[in-house]
N, C-alpha and C. Protein backbone atom coordinates (compact mmCIF):
# COMPACT_ATOMS: atom_id res chain seq x y z
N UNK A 1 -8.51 -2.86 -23.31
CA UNK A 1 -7.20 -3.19 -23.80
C UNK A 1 -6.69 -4.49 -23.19
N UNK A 2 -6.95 -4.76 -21.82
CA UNK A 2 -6.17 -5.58 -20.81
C UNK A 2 -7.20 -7.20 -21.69
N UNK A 3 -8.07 -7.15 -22.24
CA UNK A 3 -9.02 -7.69 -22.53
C UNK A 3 -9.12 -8.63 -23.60
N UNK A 4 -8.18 -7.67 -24.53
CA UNK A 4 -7.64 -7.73 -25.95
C UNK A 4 -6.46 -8.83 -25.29
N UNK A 5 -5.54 -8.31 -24.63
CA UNK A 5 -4.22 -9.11 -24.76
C UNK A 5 -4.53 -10.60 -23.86
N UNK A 6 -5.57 -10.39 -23.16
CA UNK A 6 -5.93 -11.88 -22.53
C UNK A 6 -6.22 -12.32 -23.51
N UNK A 7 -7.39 -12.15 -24.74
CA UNK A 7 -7.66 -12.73 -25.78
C UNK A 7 -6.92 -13.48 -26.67
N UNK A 8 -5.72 -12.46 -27.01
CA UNK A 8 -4.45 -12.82 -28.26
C UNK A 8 -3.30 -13.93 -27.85
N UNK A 9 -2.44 -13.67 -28.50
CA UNK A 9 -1.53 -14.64 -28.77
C UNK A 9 -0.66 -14.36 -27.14
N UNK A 10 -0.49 -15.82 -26.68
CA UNK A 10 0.33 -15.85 -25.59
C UNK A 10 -0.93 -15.20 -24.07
N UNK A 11 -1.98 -14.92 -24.55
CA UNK A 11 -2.86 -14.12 -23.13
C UNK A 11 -3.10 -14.93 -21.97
N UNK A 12 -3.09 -16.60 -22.54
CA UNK A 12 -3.16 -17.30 -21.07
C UNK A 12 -2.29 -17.21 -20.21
N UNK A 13 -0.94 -16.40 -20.59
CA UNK A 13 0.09 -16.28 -19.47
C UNK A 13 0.18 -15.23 -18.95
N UNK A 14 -1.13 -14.28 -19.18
CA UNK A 14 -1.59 -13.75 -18.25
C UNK A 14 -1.76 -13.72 -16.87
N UNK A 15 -1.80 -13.62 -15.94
CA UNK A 15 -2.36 -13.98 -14.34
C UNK A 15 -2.48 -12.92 -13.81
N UNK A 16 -2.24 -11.46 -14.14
CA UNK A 16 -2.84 -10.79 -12.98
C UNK A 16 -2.55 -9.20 -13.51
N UNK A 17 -3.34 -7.89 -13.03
CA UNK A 17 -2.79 -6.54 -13.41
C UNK A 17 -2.60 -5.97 -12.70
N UNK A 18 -1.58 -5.04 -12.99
CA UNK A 18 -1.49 -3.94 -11.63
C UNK A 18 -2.11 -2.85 -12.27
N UNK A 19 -3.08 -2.38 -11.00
CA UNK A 19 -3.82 -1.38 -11.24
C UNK A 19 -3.18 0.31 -10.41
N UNK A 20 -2.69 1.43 -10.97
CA UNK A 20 -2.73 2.25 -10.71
C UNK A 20 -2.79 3.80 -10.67
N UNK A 21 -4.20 3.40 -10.94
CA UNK A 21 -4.96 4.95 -11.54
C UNK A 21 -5.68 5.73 -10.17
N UNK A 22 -5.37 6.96 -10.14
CA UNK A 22 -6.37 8.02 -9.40
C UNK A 22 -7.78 7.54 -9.12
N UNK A 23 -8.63 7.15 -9.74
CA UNK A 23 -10.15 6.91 -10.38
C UNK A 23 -10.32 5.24 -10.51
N UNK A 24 -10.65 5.10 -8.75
CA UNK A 24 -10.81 3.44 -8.61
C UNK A 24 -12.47 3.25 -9.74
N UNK A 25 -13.29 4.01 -9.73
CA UNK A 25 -14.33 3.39 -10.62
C UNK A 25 -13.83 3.16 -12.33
N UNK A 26 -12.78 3.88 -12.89
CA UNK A 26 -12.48 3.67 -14.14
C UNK A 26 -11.34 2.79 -14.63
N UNK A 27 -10.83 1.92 -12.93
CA UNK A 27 -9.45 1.41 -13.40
C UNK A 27 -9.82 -0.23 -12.60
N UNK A 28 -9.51 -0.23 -11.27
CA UNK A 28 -10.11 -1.42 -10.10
C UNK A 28 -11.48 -2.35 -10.89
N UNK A 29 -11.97 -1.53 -10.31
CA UNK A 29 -13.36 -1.63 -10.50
C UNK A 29 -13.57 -2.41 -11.85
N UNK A 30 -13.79 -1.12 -12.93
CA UNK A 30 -13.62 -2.11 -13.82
C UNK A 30 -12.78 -3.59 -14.54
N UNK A 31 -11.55 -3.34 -13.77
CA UNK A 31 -10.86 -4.77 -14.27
C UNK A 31 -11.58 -6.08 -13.76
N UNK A 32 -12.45 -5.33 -12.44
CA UNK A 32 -12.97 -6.97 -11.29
C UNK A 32 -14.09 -7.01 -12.00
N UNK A 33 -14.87 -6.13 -12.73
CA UNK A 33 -16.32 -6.47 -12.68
C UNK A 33 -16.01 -7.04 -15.20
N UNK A 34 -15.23 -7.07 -15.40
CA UNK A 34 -15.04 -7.39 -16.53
C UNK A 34 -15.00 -8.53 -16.86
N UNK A 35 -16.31 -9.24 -17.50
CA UNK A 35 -15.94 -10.55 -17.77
C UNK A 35 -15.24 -11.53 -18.47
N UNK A 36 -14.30 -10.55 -19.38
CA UNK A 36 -13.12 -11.57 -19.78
C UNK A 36 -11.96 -11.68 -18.73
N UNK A 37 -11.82 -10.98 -18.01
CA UNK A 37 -11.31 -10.75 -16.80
C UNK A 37 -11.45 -11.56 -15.59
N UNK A 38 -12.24 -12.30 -15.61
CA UNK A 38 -12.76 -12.85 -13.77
C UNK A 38 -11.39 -13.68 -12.82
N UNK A 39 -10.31 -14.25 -14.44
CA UNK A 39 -9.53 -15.28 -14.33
C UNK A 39 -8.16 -14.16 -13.51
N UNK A 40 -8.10 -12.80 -13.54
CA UNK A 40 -7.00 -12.47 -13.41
C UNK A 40 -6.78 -11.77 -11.85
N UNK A 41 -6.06 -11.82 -11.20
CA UNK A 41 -5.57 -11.21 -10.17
C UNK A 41 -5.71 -9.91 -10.21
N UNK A 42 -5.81 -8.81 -10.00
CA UNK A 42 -5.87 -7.56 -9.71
C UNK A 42 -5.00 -6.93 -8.22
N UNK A 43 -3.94 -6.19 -8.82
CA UNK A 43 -2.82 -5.92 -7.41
C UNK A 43 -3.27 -4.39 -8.09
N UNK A 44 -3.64 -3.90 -6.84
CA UNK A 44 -3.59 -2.77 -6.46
C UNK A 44 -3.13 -1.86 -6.02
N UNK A 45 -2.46 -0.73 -6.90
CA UNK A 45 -1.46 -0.01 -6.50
C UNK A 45 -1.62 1.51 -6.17
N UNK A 46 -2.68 1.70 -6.29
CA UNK A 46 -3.08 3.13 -5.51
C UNK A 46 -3.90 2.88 -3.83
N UNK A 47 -2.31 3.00 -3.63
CA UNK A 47 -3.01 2.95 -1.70
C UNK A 47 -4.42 3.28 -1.42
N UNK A 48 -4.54 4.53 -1.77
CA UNK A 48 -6.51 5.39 -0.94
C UNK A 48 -7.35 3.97 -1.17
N UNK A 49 -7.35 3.11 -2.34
CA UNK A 49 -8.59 2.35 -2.98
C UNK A 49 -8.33 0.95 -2.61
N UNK A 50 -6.87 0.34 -1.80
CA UNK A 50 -6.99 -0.72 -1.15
C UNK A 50 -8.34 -1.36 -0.79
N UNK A 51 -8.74 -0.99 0.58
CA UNK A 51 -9.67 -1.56 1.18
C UNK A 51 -11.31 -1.84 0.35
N UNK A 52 -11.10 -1.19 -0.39
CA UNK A 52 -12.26 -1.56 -1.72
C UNK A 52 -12.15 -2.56 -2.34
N UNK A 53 -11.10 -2.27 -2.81
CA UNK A 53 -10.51 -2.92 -4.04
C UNK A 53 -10.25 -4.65 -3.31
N UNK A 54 -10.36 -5.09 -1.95
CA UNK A 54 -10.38 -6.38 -0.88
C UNK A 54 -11.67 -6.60 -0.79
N UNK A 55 -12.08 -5.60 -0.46
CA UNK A 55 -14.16 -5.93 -0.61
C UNK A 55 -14.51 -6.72 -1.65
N UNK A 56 -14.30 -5.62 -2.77
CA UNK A 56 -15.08 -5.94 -3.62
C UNK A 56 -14.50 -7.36 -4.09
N UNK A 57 -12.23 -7.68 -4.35
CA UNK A 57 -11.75 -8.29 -4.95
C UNK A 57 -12.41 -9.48 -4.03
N UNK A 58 -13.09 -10.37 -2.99
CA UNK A 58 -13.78 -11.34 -2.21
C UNK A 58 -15.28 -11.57 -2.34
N UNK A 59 -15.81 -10.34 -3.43
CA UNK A 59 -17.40 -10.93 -3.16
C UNK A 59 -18.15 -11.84 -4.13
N UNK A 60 -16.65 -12.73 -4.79
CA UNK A 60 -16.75 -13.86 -5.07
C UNK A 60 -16.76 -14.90 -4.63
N UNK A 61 -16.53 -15.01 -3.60
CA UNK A 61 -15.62 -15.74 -2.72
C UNK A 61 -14.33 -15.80 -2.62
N UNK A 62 -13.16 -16.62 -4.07
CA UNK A 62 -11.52 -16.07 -3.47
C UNK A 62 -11.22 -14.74 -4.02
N UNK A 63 -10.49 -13.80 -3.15
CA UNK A 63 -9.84 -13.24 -2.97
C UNK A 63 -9.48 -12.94 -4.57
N UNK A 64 -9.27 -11.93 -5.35
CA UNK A 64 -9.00 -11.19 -6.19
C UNK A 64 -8.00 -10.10 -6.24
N UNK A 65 -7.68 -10.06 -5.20
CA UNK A 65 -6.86 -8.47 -4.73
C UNK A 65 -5.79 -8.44 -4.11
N UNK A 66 -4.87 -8.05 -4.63
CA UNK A 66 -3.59 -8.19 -3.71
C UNK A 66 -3.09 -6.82 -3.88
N UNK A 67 -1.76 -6.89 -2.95
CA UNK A 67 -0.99 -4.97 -2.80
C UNK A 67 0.12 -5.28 -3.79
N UNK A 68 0.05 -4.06 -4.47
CA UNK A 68 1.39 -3.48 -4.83
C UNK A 68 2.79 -3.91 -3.94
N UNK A 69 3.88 -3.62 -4.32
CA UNK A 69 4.92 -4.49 -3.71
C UNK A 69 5.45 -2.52 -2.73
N UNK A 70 5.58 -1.91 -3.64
CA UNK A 70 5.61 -0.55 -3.29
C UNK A 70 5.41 -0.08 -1.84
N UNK A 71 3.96 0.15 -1.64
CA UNK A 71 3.42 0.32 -0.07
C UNK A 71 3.79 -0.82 0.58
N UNK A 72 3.46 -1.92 0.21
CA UNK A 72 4.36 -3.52 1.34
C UNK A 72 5.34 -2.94 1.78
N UNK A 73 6.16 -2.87 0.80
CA UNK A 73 7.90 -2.69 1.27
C UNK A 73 7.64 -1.60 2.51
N UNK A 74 7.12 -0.56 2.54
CA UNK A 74 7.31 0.14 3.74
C UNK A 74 6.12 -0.01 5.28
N UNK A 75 5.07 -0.82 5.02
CA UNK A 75 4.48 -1.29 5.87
C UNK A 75 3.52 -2.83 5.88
N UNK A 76 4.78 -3.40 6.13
CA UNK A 76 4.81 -4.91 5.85
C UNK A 76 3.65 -5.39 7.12
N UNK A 77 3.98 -5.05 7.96
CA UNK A 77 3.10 -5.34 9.25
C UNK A 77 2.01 -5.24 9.29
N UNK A 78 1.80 -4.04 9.16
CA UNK A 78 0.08 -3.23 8.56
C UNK A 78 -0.52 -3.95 7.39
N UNK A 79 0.26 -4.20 6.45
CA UNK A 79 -0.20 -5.15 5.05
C UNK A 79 -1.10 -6.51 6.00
N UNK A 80 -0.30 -7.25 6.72
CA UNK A 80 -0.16 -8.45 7.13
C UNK A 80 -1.61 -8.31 7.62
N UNK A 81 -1.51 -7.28 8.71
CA UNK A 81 -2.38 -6.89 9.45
C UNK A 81 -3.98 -6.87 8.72
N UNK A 82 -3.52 -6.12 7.67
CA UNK A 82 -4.84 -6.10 6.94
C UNK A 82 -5.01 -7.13 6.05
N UNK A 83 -4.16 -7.97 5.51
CA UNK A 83 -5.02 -8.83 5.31
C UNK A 83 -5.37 -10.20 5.75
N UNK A 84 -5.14 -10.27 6.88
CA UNK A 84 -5.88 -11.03 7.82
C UNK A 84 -7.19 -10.64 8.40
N UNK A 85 -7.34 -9.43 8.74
CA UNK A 85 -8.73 -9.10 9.00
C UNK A 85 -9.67 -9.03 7.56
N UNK A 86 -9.04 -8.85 6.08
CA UNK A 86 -9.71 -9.22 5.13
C UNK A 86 -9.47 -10.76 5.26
N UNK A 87 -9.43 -11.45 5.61
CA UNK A 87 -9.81 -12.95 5.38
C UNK A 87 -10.81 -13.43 6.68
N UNK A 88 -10.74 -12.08 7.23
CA UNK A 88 -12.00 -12.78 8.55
C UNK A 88 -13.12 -12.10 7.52
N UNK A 89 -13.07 -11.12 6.44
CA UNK A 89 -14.52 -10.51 6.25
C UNK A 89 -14.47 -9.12 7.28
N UNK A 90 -13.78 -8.75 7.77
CA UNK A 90 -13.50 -7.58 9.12
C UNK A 90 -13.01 -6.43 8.35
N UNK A 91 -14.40 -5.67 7.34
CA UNK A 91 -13.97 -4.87 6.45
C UNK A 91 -14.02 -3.50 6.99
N UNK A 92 -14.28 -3.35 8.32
CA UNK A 92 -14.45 -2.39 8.96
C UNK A 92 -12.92 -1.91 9.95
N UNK A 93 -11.99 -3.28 10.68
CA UNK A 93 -11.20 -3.12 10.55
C UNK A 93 -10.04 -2.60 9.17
N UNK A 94 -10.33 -3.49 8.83
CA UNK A 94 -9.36 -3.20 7.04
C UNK A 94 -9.36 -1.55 6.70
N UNK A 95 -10.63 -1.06 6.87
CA UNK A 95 -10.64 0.49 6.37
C UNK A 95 -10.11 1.31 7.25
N UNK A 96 -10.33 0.90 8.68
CA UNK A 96 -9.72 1.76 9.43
C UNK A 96 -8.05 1.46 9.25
N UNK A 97 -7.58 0.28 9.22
CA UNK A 97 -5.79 -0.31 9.08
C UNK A 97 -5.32 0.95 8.03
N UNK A 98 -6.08 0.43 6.86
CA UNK A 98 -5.92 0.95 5.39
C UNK A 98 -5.46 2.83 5.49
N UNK A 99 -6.78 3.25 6.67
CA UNK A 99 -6.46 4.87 6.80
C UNK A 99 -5.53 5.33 7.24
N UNK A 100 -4.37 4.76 7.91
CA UNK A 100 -3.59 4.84 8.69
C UNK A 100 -2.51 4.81 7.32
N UNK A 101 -2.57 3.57 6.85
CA UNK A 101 -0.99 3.34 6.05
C UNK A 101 -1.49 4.84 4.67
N UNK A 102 -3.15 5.63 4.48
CA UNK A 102 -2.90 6.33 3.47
C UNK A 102 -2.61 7.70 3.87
N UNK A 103 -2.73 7.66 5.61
CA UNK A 103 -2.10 9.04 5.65
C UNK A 103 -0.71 9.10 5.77
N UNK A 104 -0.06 8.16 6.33
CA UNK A 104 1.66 7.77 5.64
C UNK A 104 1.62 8.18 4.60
N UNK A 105 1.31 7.23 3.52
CA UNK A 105 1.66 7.30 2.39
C UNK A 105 1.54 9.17 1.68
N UNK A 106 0.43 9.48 1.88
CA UNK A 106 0.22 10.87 1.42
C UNK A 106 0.69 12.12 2.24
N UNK A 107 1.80 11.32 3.04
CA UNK A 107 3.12 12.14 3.95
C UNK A 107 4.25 12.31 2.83
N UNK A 108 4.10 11.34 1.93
CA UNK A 108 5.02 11.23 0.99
C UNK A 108 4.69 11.44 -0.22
N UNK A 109 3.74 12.18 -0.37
CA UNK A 109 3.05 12.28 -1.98
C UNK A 109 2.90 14.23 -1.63
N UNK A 110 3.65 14.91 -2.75
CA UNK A 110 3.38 16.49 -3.11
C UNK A 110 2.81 16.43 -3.82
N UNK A 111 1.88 15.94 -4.62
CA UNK A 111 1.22 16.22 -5.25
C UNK A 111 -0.19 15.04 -5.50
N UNK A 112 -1.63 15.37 -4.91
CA UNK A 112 -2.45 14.35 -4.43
C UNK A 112 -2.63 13.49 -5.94
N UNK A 113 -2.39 14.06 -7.28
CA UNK A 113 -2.67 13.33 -8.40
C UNK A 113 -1.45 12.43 -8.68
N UNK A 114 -0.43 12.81 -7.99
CA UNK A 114 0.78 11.19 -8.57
C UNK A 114 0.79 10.78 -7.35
N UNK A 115 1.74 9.73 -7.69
CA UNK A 115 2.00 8.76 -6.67
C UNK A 115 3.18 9.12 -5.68
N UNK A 116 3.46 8.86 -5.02
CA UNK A 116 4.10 8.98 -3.57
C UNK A 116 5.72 8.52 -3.93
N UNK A 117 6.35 9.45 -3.38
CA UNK A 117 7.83 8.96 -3.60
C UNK A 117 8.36 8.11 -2.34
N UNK A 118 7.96 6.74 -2.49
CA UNK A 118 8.45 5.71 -1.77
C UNK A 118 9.93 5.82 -1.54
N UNK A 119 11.13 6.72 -1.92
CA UNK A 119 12.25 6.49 -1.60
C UNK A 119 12.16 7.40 -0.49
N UNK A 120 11.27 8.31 0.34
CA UNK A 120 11.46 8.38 1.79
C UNK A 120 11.20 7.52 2.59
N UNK A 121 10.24 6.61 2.27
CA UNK A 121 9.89 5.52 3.23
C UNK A 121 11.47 4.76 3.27
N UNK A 122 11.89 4.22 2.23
CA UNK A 122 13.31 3.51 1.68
C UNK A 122 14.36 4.48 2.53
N UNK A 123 14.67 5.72 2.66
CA UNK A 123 15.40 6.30 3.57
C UNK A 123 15.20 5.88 4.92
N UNK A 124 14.34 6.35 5.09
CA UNK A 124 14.02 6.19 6.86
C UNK A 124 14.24 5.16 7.50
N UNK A 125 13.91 3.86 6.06
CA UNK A 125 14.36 2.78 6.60
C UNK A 125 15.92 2.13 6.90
N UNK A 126 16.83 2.97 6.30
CA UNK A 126 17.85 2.65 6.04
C UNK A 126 18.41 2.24 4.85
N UNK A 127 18.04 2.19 4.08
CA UNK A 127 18.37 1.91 2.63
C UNK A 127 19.21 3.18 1.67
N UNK A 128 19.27 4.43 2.47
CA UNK A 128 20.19 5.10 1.74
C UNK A 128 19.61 6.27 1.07
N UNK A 129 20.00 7.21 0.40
CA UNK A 129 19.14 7.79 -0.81
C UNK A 129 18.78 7.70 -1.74
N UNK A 130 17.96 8.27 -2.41
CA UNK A 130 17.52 7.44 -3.56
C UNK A 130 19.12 7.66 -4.80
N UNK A 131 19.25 6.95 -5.44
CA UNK A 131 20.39 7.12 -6.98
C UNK A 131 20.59 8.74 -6.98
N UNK A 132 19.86 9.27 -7.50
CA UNK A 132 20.01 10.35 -8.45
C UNK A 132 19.21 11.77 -7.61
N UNK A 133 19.34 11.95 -6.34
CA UNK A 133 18.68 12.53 -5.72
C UNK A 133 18.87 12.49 -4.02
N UNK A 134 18.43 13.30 -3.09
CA UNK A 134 18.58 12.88 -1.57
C UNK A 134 17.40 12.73 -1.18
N UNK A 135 16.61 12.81 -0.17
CA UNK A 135 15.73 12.78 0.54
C UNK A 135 15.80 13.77 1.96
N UNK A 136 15.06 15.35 1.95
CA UNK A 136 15.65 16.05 2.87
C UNK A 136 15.03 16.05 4.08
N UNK A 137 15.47 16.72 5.08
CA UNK A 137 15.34 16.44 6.64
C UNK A 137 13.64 16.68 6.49
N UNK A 138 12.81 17.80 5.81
CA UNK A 138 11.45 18.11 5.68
C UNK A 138 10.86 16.93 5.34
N UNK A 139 11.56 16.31 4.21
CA UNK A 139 10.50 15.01 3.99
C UNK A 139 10.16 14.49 4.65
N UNK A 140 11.77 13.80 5.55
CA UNK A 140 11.62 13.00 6.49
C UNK A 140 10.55 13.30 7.48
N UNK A 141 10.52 14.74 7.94
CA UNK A 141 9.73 15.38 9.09
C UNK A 141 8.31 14.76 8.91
N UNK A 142 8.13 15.52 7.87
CA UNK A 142 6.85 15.03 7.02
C UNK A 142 5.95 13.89 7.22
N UNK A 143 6.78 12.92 7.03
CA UNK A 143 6.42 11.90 7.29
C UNK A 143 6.60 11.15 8.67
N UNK A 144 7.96 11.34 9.41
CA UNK A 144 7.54 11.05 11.05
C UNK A 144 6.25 12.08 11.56
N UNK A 145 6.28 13.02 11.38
CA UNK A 145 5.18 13.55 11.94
C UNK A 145 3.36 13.36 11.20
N UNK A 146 3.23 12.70 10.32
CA UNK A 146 2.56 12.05 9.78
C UNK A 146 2.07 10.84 10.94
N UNK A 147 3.40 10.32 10.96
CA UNK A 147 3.12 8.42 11.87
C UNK A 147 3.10 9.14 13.38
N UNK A 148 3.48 10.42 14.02
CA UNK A 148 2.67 10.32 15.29
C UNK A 148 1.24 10.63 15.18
N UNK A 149 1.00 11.31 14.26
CA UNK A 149 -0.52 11.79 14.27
C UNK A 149 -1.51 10.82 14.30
N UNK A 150 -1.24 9.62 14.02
CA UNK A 150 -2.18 8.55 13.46
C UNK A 150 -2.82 8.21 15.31
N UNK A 151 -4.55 7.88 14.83
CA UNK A 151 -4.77 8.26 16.17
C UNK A 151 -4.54 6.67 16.81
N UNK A 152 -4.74 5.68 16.52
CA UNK A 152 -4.65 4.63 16.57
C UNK A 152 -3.23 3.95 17.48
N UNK A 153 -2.93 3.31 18.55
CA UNK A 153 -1.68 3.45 18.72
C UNK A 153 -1.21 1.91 17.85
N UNK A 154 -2.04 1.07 17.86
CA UNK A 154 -1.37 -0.29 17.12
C UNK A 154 -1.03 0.09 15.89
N UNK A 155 -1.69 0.68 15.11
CA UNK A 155 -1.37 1.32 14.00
C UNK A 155 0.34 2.04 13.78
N UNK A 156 0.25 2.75 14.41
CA UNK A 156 1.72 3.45 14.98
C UNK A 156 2.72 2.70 15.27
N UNK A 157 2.32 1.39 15.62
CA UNK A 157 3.42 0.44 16.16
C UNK A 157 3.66 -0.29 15.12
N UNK A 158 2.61 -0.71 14.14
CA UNK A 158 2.93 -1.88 13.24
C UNK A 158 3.51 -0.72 12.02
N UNK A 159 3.53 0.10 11.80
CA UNK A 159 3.88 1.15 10.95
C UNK A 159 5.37 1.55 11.32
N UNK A 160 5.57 2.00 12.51
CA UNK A 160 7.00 2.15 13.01
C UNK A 160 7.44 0.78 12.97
N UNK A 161 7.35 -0.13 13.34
CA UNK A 161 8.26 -1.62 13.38
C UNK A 161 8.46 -2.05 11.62
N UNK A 162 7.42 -1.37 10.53
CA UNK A 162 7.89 -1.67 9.15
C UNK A 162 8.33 -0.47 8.81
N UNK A 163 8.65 0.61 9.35
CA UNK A 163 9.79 1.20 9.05
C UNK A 163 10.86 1.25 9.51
N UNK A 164 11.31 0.34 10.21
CA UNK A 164 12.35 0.02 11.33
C UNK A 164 12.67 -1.66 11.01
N UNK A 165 11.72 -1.88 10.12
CA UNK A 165 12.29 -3.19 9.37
C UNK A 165 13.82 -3.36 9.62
N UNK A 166 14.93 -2.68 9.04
CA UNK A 166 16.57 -2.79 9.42
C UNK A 166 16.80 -2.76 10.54
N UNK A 167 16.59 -2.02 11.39
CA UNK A 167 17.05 -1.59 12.86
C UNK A 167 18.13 -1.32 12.76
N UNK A 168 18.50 -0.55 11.82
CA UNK A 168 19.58 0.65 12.15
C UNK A 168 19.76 2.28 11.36
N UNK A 169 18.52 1.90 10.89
CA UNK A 169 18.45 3.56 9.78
C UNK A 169 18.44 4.66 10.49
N UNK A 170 18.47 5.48 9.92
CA UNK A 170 18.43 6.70 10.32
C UNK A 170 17.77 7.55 11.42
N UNK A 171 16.62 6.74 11.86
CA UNK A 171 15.24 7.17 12.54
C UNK A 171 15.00 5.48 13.50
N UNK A 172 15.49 5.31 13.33
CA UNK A 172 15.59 3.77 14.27
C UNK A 172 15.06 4.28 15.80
N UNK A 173 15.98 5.01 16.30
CA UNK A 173 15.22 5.62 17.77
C UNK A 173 13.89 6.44 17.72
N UNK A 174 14.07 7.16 16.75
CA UNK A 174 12.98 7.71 16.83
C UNK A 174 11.79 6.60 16.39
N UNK A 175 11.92 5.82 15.74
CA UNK A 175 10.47 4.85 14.93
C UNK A 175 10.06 3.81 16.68
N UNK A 176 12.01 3.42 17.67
CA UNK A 176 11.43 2.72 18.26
C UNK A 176 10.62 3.32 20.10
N UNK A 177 10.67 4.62 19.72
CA UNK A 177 10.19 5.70 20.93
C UNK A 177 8.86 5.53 20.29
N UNK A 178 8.30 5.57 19.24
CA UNK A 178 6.69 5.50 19.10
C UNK A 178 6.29 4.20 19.01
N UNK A 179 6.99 2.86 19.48
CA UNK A 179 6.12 2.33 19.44
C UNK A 179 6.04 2.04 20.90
N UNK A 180 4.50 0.92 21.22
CA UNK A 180 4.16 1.08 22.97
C UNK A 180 4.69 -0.56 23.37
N UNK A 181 5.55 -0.67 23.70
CA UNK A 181 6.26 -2.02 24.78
C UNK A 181 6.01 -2.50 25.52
């Protein structure tokens, strides 16, 4: 489909897809390895398939792959983090970074086939509740107790400091007790 509309009317103003399907071989994957495709960016929006989806989006040489704005927003640091060690080629770091921000993330996902309700990350940070809904003390739990588990302590730190992005939400003491000073 994505293939078709690069083809048609207006497709050169194309530049890039967001990919976010369950099934990195039927969605990622195929957009990078498609050759009407080679020209387009690929942002990747199912956290688990990141660090693939950097592999593979470089074994051209540039870079193909970028994040979703979604997971950024709540671990900006860790993003950073990883992709700098994807620009050393340090794909072994990257997977380990990557495991860290997907057991967050799937602190915030009830159900492993959808996607993650980013408005707890957006709470914790201070941003409020979501519109049409709250975010309850379990979620929250959920997910702080998610970010101590992570075994990694830099991990923990660059994860707490992008959820502490505001420095004054809700969990501010608590995000700045886990990290190490």
């Amino acid at each position: 489909m994505v293939d078709r509309l690069v083809a048609g009317p207006g497709g050169d103003g194309i530049v890039a897809v967001k990919v976010t399907e369950a099934s990195y071989e039927d969605s990622t994957l195929t957009f990078l390895e498609h050759p009407a495709l080679t020209h387009l960016r690929i942002v990747q929006g199912w956290d688990p398939h990141l660090a693939r989806a950097l592999q593979d989006g470089a074994r051209k040489g540039e870079q193909r792959c970028g994040i979703t704005s979604g997971p950024m927003s709540f671990a900006i640091y860790q993003y950073q983090h990883i992709l700098d060690a994807a620009s050393r080629c340090d794909w072994q770091e990257v997977e380990m970074a990557q495991k860290a921000v997907t057991h967050l993330f799937q602190s915030m996902q009830d159900d492993p086939a959808h996607f993650a309700d980013l408005q707890r990350a957006k709470y914790i940070m201070g941003l409020g509740h979501p519109v049409a809904g709250e975010v309850s003390d379990n979620q929250v739990a959920r997910v702080l107790n998610a970010l101590r588990q992570l075994q990694r302590q830099a991990d923990r730190d660059r994860l707490s400091r992008s959820l502490d992005l505001m420095g004054d939400g809700p969990c501010h003491e608590i995000l700045q007790g886990m990290i190490d000073h």
